[in-house]
Protein backbone atom coordinates (compact mmCIF):
# COMPACT_ATOMS: atom_id res chain seq x y z
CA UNK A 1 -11.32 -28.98 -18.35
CA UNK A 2 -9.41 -26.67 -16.14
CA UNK A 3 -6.61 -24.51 -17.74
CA UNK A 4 -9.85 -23.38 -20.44
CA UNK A 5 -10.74 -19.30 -20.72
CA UNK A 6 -13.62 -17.98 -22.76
CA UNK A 7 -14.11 -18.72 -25.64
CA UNK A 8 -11.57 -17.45 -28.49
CA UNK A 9 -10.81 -16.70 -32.12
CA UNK A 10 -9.88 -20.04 -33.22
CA UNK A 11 -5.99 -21.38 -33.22
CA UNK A 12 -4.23 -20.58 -37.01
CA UNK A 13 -2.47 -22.96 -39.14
CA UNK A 14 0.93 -21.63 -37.16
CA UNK A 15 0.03 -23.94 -34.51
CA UNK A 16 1.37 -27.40 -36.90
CA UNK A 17 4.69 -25.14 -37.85
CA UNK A 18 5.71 -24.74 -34.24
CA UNK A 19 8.68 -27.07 -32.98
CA UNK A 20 7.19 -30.21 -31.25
CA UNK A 21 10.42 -32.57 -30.72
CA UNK A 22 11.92 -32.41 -27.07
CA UNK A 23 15.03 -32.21 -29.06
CA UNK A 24 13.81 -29.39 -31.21
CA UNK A 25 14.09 -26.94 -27.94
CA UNK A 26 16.68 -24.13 -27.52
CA UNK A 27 19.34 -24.16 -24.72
CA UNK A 28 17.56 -21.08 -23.33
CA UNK A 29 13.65 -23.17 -23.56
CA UNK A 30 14.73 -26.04 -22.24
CA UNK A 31 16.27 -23.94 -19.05
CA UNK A 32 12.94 -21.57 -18.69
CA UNK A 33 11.08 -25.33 -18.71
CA UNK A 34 13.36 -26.63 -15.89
CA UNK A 35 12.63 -23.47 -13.81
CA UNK A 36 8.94 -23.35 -14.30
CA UNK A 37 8.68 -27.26 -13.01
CA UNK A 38 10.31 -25.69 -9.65
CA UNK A 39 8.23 -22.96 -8.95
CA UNK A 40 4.99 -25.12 -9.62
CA UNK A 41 6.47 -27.08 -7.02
CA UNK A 42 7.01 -24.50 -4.81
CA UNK A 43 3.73 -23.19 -5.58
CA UNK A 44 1.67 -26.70 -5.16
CA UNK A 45 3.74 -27.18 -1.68
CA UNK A 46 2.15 -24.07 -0.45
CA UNK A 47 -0.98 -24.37 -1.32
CA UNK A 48 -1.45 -28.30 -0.93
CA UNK A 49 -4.30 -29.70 -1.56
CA UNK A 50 -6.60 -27.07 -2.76
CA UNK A 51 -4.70 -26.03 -5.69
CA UNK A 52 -3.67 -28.12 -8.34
CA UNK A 53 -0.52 -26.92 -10.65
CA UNK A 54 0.33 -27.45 -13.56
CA UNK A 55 3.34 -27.10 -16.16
CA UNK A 56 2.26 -27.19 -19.86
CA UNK A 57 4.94 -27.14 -22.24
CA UNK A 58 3.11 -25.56 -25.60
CA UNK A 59 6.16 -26.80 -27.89
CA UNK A 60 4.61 -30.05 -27.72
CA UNK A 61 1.13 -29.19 -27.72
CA UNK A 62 -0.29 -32.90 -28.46
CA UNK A 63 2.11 -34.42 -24.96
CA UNK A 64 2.42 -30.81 -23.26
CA UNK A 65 1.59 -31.56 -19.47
CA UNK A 66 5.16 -31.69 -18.07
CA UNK A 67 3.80 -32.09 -14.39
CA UNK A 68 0.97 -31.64 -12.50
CA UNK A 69 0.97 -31.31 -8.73
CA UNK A 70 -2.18 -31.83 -6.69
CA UNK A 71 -3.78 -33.64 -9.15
CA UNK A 72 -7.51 -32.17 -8.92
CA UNK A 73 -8.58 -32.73 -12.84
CA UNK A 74 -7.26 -36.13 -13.32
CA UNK A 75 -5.22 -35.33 -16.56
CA UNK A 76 -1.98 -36.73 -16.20
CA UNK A 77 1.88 -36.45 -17.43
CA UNK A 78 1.27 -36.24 -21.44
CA UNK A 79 -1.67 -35.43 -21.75
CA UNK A 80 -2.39 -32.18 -24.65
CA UNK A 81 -2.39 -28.88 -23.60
CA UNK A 82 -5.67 -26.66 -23.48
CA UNK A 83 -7.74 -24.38 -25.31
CA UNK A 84 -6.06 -21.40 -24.03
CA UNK A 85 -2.95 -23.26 -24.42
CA UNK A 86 -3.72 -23.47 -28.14
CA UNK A 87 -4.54 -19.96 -28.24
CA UNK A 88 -1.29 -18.78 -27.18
CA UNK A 89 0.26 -20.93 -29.25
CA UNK A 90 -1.63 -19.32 -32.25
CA UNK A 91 -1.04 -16.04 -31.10
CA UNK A 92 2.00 -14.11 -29.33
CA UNK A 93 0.10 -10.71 -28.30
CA UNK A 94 -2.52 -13.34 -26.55
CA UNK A 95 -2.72 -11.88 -22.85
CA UNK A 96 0.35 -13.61 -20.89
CA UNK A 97 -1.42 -13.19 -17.26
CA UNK A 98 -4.93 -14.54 -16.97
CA UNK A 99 -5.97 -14.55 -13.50
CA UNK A 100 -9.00 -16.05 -11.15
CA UNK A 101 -11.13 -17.14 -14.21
CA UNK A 102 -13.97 -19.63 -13.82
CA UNK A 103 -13.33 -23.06 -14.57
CA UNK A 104 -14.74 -26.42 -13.62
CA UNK A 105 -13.45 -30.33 -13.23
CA UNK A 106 -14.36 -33.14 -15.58
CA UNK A 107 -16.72 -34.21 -13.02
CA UNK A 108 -18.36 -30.54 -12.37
CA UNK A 109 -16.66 -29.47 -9.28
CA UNK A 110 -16.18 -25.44 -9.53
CA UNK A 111 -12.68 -23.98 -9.81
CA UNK A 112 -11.08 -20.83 -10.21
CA UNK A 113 -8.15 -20.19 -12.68
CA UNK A 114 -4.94 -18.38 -13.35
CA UNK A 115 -2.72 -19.23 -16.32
CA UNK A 116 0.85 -17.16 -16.62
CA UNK A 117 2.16 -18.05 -20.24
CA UNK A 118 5.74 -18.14 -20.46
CA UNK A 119 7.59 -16.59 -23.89
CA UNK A 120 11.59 -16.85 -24.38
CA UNK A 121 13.17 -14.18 -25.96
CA UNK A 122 12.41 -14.32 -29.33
CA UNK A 123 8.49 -13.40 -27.76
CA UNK A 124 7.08 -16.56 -28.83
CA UNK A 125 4.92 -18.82 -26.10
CA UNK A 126 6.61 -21.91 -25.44
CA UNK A 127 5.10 -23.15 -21.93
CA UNK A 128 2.54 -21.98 -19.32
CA UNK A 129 1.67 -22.45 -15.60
CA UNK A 130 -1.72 -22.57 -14.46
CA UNK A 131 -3.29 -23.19 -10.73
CA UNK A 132 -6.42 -24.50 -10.44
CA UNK A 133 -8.36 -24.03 -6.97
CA UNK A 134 -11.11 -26.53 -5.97
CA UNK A 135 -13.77 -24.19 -4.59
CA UNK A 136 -15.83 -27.15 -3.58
CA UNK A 137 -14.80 -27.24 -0.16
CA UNK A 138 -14.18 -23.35 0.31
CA UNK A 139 -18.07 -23.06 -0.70
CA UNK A 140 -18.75 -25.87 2.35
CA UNK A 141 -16.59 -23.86 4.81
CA UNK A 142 -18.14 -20.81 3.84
CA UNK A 143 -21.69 -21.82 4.47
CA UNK A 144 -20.56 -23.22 8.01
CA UNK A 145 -18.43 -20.31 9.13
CA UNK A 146 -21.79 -18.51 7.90
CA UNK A 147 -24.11 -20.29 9.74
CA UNK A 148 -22.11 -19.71 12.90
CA UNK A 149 -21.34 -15.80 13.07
CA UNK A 150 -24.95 -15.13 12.41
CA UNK A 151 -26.62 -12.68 14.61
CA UNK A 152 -30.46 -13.28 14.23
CA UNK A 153 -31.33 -10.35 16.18
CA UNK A 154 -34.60 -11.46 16.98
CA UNK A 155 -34.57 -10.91 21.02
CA UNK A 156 -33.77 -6.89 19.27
CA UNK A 157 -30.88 -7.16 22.29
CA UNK A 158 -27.11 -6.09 21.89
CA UNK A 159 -24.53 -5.73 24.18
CA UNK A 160 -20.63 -5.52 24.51
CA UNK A 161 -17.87 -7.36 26.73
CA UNK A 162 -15.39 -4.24 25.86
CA UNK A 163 -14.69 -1.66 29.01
CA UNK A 164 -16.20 1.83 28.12
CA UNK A 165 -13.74 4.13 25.92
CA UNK A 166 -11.50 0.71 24.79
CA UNK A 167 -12.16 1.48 21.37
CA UNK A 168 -11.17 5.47 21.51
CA UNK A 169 -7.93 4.15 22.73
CA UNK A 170 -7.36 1.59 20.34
CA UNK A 171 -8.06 4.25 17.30
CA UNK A 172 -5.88 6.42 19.39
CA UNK A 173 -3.03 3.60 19.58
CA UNK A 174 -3.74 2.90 15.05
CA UNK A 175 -3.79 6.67 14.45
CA UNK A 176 -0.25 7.44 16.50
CA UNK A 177 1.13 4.11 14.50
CA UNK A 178 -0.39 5.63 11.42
CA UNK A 179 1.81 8.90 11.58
CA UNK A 180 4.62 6.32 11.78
CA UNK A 181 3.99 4.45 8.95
CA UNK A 182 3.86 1.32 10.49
CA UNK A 183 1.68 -0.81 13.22
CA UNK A 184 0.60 -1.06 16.75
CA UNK A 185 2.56 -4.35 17.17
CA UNK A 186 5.67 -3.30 15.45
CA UNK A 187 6.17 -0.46 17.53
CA UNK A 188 9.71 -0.14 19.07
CA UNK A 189 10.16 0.71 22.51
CA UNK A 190 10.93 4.59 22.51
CA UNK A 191 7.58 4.41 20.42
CA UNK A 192 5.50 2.81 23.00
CA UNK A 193 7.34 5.08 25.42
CA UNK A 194 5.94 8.43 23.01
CA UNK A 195 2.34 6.42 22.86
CA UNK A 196 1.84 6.00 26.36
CA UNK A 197 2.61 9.75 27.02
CA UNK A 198 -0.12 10.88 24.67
CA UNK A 199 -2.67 8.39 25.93
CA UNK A 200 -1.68 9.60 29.53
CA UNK A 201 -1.49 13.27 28.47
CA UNK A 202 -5.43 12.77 26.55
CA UNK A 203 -6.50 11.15 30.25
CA UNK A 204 -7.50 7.88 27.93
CA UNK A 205 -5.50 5.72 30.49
CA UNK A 206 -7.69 6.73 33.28
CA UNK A 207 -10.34 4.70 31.34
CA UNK A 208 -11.17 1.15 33.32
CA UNK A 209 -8.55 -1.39 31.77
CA UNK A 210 -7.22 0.85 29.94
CA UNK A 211 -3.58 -0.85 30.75
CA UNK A 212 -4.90 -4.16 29.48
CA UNK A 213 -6.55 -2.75 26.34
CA UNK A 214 -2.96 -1.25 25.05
CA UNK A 215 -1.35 -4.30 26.19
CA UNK A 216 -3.50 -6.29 23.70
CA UNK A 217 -3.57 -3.59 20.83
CA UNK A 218 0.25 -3.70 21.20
CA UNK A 219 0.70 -7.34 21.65
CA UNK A 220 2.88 -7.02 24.70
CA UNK A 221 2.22 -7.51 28.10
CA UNK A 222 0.82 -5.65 30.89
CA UNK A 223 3.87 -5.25 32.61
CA UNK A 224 5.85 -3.74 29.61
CA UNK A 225 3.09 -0.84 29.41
CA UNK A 226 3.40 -0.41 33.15
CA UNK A 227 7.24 0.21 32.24
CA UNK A 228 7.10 1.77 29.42
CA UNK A 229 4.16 4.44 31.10
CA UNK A 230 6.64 5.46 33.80
């Protein structure tokens, strides 16, 4: 079931001593609950449908799935929490961040796994949010995208589309945004201004295209290189 890590020392007795009744929770738990449930939804918005999220509330262990968004697994509102949920449970000093573990569905699908546990301030565990990605349809795309950028090579041909010297001026256009600390297409104007002297000054914008081949580095058009050259 998704939410699982590897296999761990198993849960201590502490696990039947912790608080279980909704009513049993702290002002400050029952706050840290309500803003975990709006983050997963935040969370589950942004990565609809591929990731499934999930609240588990570990001080009911036996009912701890608050809410579950995406549902990819099946479980539903109620169901227990985990094995790593348990372990957490068991355990304070268990790791809080567990990211991009491998998991799988009920039904074998392959998923990949990050549970944040949640402690309030006396450093116990009391809830956890995990995302569970379906890789099933990653692993299709994948294999397609694949498939169609392959270069076989087998006529032992190559060629390019790009104007001799385009690339020396596009390194020369990263390198000048480099000293700036920033990128070709955030580059103000008195920027582009101090660019195109350089590239003029180096002879690169004697180079066939080379107008068109800054306008694209730069995102802009041709005309605001022409004005920005003069």
């Amino acid at each position: 079931m998704p939410d699982k890590a590897a296999p761990h020392s198993s849960p201590s007795p502490r696990v039947a001593r912790r608080p279980s009744a909704r009513n049993a929770r702290a002002a400050e738990q029952t706050a840290l609950l309500s803003q975990i449930e709006q983050i997963a939804q935040g969370l589950a918005a942004t990565f609809a449908p591929f990731c499934e999220v999930v609240v588990h509330d570990l001080l009911d262990p036996k009912h701890s799935i608050l809410a579950i968004h995406n549902n990819l697994s099946g479980r539903g509102v109620g169901d227990p929490t985990t094995e790593l949920g348990l372990a957490r449970i068991a355990d304070p000093d268990y790791p809080q961040v567990i990211t991009n573990y491998a998991n799988q569905f009920a039904d074998g699908r392959q998923a990949k796994s990050t549970s944040v546990g949640i402690k309030d301030a006396s450093g116990h565990y009391i809830a956890a949010l995990c995302l569970n990605v379906d890789l099933t349809q990653f692993r299709s795309l994948q294999s397609v995208v694949g498939q169609f950028t392959a270069i076989t090579g087998e006529t032992g041909l190559s060629e390019t589309l790009d104007p001799a010297g385009a690339e020396a001026i596009r390194q020369r256009i990263d390198q000048f945004a480099a000293r700036l600390s920033t990128a070709p297409r955030a580059l103000k104007a008195a920027e582009r201004r101090a660019l195109l002297r350089e590239l003029k000054d180096s002879g690169s914008l004697e180079v066939r295209r080379a107008m068109e081949v800054v306008a694209q580095h730069l995102g802009v058009s041709r005309a605001t290189v022409y004005g920005d050259v003069r």
